[in-house]
N, C-alpha and C. Protein backbone atom coordinates (compact mmCIF):
# COMPACT_ATOMS: atom_id res chain seq x y z
N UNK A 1 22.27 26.73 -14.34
CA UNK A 1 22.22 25.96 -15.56
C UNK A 1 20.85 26.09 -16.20
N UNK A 2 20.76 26.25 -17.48
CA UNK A 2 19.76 26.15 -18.16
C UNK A 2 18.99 24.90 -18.58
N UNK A 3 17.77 24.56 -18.46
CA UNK A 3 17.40 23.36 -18.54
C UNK A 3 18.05 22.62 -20.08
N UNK A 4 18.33 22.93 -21.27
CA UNK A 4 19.07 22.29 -22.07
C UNK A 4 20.86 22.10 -21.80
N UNK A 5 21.38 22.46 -20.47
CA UNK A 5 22.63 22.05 -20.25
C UNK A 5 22.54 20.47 -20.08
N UNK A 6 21.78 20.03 -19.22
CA UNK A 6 21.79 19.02 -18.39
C UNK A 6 21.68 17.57 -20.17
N UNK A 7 21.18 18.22 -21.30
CA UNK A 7 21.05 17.38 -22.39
C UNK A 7 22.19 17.04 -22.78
N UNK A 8 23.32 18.24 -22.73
CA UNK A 8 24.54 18.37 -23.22
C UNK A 8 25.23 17.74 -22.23
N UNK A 9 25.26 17.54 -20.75
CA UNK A 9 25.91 16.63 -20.17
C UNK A 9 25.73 15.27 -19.81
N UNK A 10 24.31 15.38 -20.57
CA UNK A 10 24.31 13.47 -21.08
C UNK A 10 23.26 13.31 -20.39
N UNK A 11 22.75 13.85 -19.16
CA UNK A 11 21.70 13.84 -18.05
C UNK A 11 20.60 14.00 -18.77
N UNK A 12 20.15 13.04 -19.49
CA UNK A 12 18.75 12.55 -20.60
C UNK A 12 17.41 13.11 -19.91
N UNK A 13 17.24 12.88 -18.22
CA UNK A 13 16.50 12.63 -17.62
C UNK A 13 15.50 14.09 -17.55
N UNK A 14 16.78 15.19 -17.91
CA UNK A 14 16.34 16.05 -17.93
C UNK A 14 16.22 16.47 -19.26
N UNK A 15 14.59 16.87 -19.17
CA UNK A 15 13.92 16.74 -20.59
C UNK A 15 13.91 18.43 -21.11
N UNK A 16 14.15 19.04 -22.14
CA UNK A 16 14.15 20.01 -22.91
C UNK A 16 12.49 20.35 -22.80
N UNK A 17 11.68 20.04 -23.12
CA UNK A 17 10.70 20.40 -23.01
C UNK A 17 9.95 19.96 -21.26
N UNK A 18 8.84 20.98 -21.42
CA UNK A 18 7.77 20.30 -19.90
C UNK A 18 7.36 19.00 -19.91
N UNK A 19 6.91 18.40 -18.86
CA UNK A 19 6.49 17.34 -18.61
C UNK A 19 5.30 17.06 -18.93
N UNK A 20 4.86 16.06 -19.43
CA UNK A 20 3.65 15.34 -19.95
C UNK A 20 2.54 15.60 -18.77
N UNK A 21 1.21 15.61 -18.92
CA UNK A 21 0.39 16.40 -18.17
C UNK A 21 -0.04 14.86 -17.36
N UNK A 22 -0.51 15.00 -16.22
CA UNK A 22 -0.53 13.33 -15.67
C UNK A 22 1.10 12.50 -15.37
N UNK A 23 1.81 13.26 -16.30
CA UNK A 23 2.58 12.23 -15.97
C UNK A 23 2.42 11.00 -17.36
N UNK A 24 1.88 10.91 -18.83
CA UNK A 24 1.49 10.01 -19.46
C UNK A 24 2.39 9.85 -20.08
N UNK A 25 2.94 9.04 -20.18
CA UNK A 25 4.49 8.91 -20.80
C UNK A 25 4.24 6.89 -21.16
N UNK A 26 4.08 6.84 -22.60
CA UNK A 26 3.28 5.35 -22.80
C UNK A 26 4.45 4.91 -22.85
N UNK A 27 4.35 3.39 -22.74
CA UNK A 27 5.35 2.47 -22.90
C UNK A 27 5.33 1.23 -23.87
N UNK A 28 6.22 1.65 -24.83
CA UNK A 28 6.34 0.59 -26.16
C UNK A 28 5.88 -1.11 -25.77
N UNK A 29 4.73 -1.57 -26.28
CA UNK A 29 4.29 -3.15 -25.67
C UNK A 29 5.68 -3.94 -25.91
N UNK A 30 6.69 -3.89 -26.69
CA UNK A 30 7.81 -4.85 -26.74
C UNK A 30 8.59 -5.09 -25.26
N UNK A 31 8.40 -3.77 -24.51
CA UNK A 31 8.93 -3.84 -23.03
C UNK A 31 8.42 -5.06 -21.97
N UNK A 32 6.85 -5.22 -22.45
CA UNK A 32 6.35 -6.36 -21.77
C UNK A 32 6.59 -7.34 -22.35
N UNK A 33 6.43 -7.77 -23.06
CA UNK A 33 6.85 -8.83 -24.34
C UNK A 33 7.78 -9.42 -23.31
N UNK A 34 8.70 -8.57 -23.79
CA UNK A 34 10.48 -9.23 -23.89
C UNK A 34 10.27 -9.77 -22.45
N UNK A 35 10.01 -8.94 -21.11
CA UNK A 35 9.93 -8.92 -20.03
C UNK A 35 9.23 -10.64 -19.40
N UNK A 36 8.14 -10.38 -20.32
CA UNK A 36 6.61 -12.04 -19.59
C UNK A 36 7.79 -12.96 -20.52
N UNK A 37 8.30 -12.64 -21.44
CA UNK A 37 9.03 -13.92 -22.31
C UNK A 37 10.64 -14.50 -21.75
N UNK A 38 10.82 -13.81 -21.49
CA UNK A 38 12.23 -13.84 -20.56
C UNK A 38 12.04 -13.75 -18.97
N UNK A 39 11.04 -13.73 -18.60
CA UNK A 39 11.52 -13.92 -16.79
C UNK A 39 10.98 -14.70 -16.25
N UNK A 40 9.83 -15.35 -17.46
CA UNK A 40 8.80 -16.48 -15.99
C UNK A 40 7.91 -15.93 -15.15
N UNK A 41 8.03 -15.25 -15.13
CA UNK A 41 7.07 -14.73 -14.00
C UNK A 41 5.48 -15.18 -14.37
N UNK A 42 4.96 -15.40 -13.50
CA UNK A 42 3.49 -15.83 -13.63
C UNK A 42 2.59 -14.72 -12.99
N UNK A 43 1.63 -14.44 -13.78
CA UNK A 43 0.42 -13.59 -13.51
C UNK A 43 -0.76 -14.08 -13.59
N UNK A 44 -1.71 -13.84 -13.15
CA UNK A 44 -2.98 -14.02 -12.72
C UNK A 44 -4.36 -12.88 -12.78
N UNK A 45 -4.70 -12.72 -13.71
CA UNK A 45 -6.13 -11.94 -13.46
C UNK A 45 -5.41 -10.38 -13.16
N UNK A 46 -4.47 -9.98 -13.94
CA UNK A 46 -3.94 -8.35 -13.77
C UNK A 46 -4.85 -7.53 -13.56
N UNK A 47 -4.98 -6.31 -13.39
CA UNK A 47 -5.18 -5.26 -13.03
C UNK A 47 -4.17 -3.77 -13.14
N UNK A 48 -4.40 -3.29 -14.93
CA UNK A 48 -3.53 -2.71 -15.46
C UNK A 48 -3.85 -1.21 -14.81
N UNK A 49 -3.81 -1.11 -14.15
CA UNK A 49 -4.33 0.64 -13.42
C UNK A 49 -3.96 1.78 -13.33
N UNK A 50 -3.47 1.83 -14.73
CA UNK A 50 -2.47 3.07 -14.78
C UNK A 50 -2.42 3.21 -16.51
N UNK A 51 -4.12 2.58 -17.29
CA UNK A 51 -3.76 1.86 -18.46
C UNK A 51 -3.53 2.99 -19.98
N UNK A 52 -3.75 3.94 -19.57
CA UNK A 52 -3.56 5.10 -20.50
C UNK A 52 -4.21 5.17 -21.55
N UNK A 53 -3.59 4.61 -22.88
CA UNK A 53 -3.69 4.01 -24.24
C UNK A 53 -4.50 2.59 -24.35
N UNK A 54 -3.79 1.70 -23.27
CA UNK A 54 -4.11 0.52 -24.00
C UNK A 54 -2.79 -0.50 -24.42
N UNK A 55 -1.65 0.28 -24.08
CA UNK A 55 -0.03 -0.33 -24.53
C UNK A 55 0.38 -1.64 -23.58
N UNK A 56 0.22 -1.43 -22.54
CA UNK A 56 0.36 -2.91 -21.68
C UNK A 56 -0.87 -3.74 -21.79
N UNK A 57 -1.98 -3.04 -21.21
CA UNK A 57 -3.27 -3.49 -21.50
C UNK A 57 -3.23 -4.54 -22.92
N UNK A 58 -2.97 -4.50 -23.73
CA UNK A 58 -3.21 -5.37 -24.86
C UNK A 58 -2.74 -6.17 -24.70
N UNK A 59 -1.54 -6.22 -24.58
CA UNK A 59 -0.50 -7.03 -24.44
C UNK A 59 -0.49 -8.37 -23.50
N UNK A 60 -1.60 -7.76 -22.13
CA UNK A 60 -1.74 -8.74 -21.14
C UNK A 60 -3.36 -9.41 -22.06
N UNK A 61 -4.12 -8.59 -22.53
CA UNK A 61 -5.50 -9.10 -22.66
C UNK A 61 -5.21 -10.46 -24.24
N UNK A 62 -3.76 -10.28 -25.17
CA UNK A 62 -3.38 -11.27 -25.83
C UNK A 62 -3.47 -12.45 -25.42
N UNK A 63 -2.97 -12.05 -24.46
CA UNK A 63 -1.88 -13.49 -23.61
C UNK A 63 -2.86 -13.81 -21.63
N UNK A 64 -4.49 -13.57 -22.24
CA UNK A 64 -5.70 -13.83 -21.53
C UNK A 64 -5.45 -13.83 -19.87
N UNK A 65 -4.38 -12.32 -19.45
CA UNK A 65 -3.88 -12.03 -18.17
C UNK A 65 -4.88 -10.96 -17.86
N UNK A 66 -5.35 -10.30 -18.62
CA UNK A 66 -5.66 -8.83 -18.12
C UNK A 66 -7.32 -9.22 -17.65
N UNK A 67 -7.66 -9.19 -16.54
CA UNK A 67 -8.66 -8.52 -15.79
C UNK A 67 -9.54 -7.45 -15.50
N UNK A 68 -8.80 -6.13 -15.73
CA UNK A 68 -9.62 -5.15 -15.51
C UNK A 68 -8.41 -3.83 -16.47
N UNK A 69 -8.52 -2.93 -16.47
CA UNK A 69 -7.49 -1.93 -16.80
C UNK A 69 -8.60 -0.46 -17.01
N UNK A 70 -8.08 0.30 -16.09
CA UNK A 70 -8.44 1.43 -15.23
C UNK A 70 -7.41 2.64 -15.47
N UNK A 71 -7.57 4.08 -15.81
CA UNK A 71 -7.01 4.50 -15.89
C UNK A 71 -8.08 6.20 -15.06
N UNK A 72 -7.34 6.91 -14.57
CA UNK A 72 -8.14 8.26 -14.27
C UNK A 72 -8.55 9.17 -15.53
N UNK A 73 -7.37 9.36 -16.23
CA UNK A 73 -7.80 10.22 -17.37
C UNK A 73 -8.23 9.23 -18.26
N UNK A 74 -9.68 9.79 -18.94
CA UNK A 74 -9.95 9.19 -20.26
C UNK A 74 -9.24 9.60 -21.50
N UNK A 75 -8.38 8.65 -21.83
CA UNK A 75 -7.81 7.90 -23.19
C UNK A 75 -8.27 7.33 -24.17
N UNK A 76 -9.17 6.96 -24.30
CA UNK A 76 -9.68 5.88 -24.98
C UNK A 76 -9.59 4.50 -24.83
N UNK A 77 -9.31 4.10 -23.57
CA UNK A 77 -9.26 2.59 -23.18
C UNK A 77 -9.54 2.62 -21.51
N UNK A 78 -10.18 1.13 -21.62
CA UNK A 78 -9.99 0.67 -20.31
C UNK A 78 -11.37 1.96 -19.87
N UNK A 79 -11.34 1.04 -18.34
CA UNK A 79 -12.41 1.84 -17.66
C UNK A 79 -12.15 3.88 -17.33
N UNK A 80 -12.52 4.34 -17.29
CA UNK A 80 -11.95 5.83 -16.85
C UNK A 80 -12.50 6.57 -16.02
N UNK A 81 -12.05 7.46 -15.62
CA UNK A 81 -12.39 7.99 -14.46
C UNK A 81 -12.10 7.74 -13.00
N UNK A 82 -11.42 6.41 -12.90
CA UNK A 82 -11.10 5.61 -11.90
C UNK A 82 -9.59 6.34 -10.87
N UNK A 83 -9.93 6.60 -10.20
CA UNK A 83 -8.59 7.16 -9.05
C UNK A 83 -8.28 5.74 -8.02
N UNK A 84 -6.68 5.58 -9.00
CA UNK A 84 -6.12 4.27 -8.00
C UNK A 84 -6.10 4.59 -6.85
N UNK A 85 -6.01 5.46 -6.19
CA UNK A 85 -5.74 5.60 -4.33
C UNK A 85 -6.99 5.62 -4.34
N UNK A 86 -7.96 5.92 -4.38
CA UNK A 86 -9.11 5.63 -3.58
C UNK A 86 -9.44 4.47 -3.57
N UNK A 87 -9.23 3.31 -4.70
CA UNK A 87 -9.27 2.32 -4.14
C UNK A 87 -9.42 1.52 -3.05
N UNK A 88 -10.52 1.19 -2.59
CA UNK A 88 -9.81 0.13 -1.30
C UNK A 88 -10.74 -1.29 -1.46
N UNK A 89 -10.80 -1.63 -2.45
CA UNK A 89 -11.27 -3.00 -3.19
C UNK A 89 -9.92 -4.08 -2.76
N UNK A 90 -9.82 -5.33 -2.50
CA UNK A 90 -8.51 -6.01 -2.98
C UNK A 90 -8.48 -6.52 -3.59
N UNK A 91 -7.79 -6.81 -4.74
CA UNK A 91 -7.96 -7.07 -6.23
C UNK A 91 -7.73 -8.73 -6.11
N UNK A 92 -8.28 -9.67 -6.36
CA UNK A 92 -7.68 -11.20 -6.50
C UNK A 92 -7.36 -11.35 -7.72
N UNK A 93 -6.07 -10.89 -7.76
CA UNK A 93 -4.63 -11.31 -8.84
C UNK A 93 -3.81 -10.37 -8.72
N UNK A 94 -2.83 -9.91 -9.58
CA UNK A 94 -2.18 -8.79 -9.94
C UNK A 94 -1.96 -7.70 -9.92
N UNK A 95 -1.35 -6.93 -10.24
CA UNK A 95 -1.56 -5.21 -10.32
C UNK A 95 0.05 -5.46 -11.41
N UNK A 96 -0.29 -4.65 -12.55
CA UNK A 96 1.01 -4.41 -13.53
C UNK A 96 0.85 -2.80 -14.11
N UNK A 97 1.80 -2.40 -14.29
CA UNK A 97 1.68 -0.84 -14.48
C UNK A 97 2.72 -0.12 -15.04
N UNK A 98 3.02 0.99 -15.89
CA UNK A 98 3.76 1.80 -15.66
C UNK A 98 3.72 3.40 -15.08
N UNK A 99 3.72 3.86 -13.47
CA UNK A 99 3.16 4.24 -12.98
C UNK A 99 3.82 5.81 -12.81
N UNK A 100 2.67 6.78 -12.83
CA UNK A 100 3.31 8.28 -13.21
C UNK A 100 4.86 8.25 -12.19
N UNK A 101 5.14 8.67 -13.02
CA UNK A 101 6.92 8.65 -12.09
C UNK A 101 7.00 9.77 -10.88
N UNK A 102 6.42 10.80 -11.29
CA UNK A 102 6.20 11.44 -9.60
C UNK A 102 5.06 10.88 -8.63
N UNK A 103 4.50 10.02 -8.68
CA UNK A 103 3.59 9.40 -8.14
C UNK A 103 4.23 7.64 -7.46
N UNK A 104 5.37 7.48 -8.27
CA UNK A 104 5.68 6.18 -7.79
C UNK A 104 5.55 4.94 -6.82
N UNK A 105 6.35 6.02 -5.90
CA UNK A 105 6.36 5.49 -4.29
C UNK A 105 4.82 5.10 -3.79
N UNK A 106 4.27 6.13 -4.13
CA UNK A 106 2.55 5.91 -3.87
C UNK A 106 1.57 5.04 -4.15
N UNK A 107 2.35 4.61 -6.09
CA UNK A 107 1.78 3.69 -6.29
C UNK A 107 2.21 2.47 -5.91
N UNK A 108 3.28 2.18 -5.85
CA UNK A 108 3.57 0.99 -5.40
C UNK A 108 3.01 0.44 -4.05
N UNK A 109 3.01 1.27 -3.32
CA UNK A 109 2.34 1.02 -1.66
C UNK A 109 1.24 0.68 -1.84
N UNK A 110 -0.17 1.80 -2.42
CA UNK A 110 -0.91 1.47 -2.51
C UNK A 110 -1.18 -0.28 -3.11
N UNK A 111 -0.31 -0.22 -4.58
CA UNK A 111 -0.64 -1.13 -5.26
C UNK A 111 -0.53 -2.91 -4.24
N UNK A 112 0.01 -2.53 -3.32
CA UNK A 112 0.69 -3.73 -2.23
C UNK A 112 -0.28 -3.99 -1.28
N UNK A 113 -0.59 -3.03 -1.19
CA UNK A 113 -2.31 -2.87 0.06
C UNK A 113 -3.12 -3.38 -0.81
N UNK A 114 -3.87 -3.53 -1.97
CA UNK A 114 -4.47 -3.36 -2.65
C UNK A 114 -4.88 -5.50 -3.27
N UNK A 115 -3.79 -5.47 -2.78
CA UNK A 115 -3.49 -7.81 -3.30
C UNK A 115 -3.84 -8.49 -2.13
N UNK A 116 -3.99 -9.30 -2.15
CA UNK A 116 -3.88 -10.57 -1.12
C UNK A 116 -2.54 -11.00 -1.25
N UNK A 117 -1.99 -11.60 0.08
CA UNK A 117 -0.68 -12.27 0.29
C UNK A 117 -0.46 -13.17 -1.33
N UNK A 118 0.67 -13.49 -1.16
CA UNK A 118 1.55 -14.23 -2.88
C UNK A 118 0.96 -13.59 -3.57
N UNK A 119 0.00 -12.87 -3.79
CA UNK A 119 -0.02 -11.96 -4.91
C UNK A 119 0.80 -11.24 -5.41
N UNK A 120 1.22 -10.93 -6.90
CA UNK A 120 2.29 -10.02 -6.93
C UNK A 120 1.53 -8.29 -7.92
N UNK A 121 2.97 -7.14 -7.45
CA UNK A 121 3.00 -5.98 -7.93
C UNK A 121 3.93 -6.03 -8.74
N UNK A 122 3.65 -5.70 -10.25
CA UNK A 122 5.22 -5.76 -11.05
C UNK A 122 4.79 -3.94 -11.46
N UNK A 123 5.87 -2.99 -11.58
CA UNK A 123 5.87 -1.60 -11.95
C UNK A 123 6.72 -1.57 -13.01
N UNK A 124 7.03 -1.29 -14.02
CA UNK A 124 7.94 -0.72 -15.04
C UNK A 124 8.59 0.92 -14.23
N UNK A 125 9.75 1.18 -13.78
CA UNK A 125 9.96 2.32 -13.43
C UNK A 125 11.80 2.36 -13.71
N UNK A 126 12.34 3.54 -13.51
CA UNK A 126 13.56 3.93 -13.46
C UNK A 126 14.32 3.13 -12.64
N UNK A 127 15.79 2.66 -13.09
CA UNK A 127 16.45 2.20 -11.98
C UNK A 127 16.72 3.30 -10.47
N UNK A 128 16.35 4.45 -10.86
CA UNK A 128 16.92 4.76 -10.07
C UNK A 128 15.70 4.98 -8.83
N UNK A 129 14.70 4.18 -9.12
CA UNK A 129 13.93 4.20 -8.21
C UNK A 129 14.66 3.64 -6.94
N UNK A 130 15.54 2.82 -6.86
CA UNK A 130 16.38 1.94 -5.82
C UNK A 130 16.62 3.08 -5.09
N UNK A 131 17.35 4.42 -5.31
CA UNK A 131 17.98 5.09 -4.49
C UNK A 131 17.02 6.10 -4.16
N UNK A 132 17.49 7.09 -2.66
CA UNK A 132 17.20 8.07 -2.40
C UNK A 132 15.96 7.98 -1.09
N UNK A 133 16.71 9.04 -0.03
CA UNK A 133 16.12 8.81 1.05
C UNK A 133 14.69 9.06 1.43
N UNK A 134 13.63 9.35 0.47
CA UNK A 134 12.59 9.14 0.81
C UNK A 134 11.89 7.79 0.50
N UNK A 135 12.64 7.22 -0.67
CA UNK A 135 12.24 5.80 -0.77
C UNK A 135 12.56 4.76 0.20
N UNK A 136 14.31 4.94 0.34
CA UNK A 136 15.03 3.84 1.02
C UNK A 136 14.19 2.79 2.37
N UNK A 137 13.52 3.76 3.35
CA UNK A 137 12.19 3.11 4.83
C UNK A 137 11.63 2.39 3.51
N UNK A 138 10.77 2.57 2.74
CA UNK A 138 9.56 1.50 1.54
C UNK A 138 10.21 0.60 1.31
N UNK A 139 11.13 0.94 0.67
CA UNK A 139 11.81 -0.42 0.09
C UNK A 139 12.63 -1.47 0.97
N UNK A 140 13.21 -0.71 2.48
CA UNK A 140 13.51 -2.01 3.45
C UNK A 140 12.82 -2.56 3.75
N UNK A 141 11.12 -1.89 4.32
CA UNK A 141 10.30 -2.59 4.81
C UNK A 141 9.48 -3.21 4.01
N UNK A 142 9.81 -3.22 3.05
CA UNK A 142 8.74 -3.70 1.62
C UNK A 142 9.72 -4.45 0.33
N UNK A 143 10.52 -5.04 0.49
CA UNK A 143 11.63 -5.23 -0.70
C UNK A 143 10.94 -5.87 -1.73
N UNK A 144 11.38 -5.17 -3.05
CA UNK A 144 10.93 -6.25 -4.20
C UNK A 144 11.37 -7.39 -4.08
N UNK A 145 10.97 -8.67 -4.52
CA UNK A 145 11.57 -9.92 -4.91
C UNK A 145 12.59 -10.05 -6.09
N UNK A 146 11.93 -9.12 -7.11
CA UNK A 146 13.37 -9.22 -8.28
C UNK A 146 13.12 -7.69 -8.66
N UNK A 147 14.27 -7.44 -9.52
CA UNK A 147 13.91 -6.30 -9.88
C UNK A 147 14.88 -7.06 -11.05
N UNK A 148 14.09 -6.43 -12.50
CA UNK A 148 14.67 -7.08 -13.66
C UNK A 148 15.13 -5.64 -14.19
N UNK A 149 16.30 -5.97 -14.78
CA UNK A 149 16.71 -4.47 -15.46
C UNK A 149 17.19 -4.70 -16.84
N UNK A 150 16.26 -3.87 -17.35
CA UNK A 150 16.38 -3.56 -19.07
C UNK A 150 18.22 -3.65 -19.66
N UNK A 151 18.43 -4.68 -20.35
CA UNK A 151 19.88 -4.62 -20.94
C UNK A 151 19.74 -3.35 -22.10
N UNK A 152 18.80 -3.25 -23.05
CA UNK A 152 18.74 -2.45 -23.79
C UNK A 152 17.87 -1.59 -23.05
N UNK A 153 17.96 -0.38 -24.08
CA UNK A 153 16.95 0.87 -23.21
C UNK A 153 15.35 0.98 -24.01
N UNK A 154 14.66 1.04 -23.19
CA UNK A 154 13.10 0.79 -23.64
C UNK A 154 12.56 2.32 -23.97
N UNK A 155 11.89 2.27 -25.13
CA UNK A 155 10.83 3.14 -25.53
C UNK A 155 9.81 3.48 -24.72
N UNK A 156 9.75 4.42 -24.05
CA UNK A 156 8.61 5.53 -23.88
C UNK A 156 8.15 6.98 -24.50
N UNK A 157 7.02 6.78 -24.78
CA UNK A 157 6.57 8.18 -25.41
C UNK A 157 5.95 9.01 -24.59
N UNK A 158 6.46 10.65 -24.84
CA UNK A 158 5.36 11.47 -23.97
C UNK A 158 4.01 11.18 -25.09
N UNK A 159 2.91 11.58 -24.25
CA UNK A 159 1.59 11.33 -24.72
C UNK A 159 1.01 10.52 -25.61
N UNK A 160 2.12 9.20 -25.64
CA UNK A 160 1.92 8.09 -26.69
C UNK A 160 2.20 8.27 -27.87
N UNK A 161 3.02 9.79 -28.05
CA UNK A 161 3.39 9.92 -29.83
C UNK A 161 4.75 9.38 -30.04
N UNK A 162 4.29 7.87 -30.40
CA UNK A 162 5.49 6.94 -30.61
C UNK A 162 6.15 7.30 -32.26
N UNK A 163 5.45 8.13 -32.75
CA UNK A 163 6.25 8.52 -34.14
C UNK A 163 7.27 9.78 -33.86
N UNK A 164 7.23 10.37 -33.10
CA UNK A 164 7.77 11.44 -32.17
C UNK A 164 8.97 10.81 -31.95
N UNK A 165 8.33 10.25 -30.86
CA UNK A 165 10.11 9.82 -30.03
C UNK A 165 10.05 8.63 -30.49
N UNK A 166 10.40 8.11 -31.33
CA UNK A 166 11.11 7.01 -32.10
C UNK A 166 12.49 6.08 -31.76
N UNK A 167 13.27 6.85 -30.81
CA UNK A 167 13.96 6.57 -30.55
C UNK A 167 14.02 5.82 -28.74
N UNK A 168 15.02 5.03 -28.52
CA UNK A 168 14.80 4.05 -27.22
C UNK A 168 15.08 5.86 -26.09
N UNK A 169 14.68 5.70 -25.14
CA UNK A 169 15.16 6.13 -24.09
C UNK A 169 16.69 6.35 -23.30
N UNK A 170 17.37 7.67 -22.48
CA UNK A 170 18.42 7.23 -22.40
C UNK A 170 18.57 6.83 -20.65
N UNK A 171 17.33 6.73 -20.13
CA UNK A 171 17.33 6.25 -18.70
C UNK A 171 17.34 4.80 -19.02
N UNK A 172 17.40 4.32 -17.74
CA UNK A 172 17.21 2.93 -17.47
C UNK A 172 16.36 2.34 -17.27
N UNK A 173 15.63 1.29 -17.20
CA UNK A 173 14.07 1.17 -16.87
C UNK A 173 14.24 -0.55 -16.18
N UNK A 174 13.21 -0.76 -15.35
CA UNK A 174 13.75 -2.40 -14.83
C UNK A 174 12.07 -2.21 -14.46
N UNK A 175 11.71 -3.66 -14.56
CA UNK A 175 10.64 -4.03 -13.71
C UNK A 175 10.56 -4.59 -13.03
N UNK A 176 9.91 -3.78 -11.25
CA UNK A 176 10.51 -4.37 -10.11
C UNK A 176 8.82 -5.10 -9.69
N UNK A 177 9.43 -6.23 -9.24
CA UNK A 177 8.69 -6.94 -8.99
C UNK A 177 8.00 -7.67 -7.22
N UNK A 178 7.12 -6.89 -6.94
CA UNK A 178 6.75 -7.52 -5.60
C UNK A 178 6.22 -8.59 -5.04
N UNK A 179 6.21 -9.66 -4.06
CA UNK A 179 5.50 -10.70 -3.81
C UNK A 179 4.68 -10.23 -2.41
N UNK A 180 3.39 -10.10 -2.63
CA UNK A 180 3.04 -9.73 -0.66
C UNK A 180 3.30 -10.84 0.04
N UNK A 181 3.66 -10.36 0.79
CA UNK A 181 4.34 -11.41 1.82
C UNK A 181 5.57 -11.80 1.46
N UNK A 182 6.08 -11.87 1.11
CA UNK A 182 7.25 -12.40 0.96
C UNK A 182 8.64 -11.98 1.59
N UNK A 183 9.62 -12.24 2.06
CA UNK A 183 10.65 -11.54 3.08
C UNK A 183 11.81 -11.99 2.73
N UNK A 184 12.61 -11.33 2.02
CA UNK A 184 14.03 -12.06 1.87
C UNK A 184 14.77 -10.75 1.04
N UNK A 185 15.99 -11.14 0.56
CA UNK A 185 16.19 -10.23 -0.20
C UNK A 185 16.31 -10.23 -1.87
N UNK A 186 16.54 -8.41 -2.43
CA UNK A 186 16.26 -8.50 -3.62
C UNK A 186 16.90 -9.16 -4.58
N UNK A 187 16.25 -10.03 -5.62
CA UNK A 187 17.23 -10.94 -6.81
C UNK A 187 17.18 -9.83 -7.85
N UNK A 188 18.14 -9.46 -8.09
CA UNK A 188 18.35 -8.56 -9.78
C UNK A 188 18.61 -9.32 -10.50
N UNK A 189 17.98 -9.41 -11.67
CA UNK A 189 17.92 -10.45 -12.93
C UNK A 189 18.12 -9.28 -14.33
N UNK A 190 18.46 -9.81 -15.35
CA UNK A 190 18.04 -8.81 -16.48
C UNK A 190 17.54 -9.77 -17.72
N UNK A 191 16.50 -8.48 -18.37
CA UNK A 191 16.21 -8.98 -19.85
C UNK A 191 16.72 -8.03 -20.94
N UNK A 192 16.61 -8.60 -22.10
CA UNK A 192 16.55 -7.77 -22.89
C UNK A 192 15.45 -6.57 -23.41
């Protein structure tokens, strides 16, 4: 199959063009919005570490959550140069992100090492992060507390050219949400 079959059989995921360099694929601020406005969730002193642009980052620094926001490549925002895995600071509050999608699993772990107990990890990522056997060991031994899943489909741009892709996404997107420490199983909730 040619990489534009998979468009024609609806399989969105697979993109016609290469992949964004990093992995920078921004995410429309209405995703958080809708998300902090509809779920309750409480945050504390974030730590946006994955901050690219500045698209979540604002959004938390509005609404006097955001703490720090760190990104490796310089963008024009937030601190730069910063490599989340080397990290080994523990952050007292948060960690919120939308985190390179081949990098996922990584970040999330790290991001979990990285809190003090009741602290939480919220990620913006694919539903289909749930499946597939290199995840499945992380996520038993590590379960989110909720994982909220997008009713409508959320805007992401490769390289933040939101005049570009204008249009919503045809994956799924949920933000899964971690508590350290916490042990029970996962609540799926949705927003708009």
């Amino acid at each position: 199959m040619r990489k534009g079959d998979f468009t024609t059989l609806g399989a969105t995921a697979h993109a016609l063009s290469e992949r964004e360099a990093h992995d920078f694929y921004a995410t429309d601020p209405i995703a958080l919005e809708k998300f902090l406005d509809e779920s309750g969730i409480q945050l504390n002193n974030v730590w946006e570490c994955a901050c690219g642009q500045g698209h979540l980052a604002e959004v938390l620094k509005e609404r006097n959550l955001l703490g720090k926001a760190t990104d490796l490549i310089d963008r024009g925002y937030g601190e730069t140069e910063v490599n989340f895995y080397y990290s080994s600071e523990i952050w007292e509050g948060d960690i919120l992100t939308n985190p390179p999608y081949g990098d996922a699993l990584k970040f999330c772990g790290h991001a979990i090492d990285c809190v003090e107990d009741g602290s939480k990890v919220v990620m913006l990522m694919r539903i289909q992060f749930l499946e597939g056997k290199k995840r499945k060991p992380f996520l038993q031994a590590t379960p989110p507390k909720y994982v909220y899943v997008s009713s409508s489909r959320l805007r992401l741009a490769k390289g933040a050219d939101f005049e570009k892709y204008n249009k919503p996404s045809a994956n799924c997107y949920a933000w899964y949400v971690w508590e350290k420490g916490w042990k029970g199983d996962t609540m799926v909730k949705w927003f708009n």
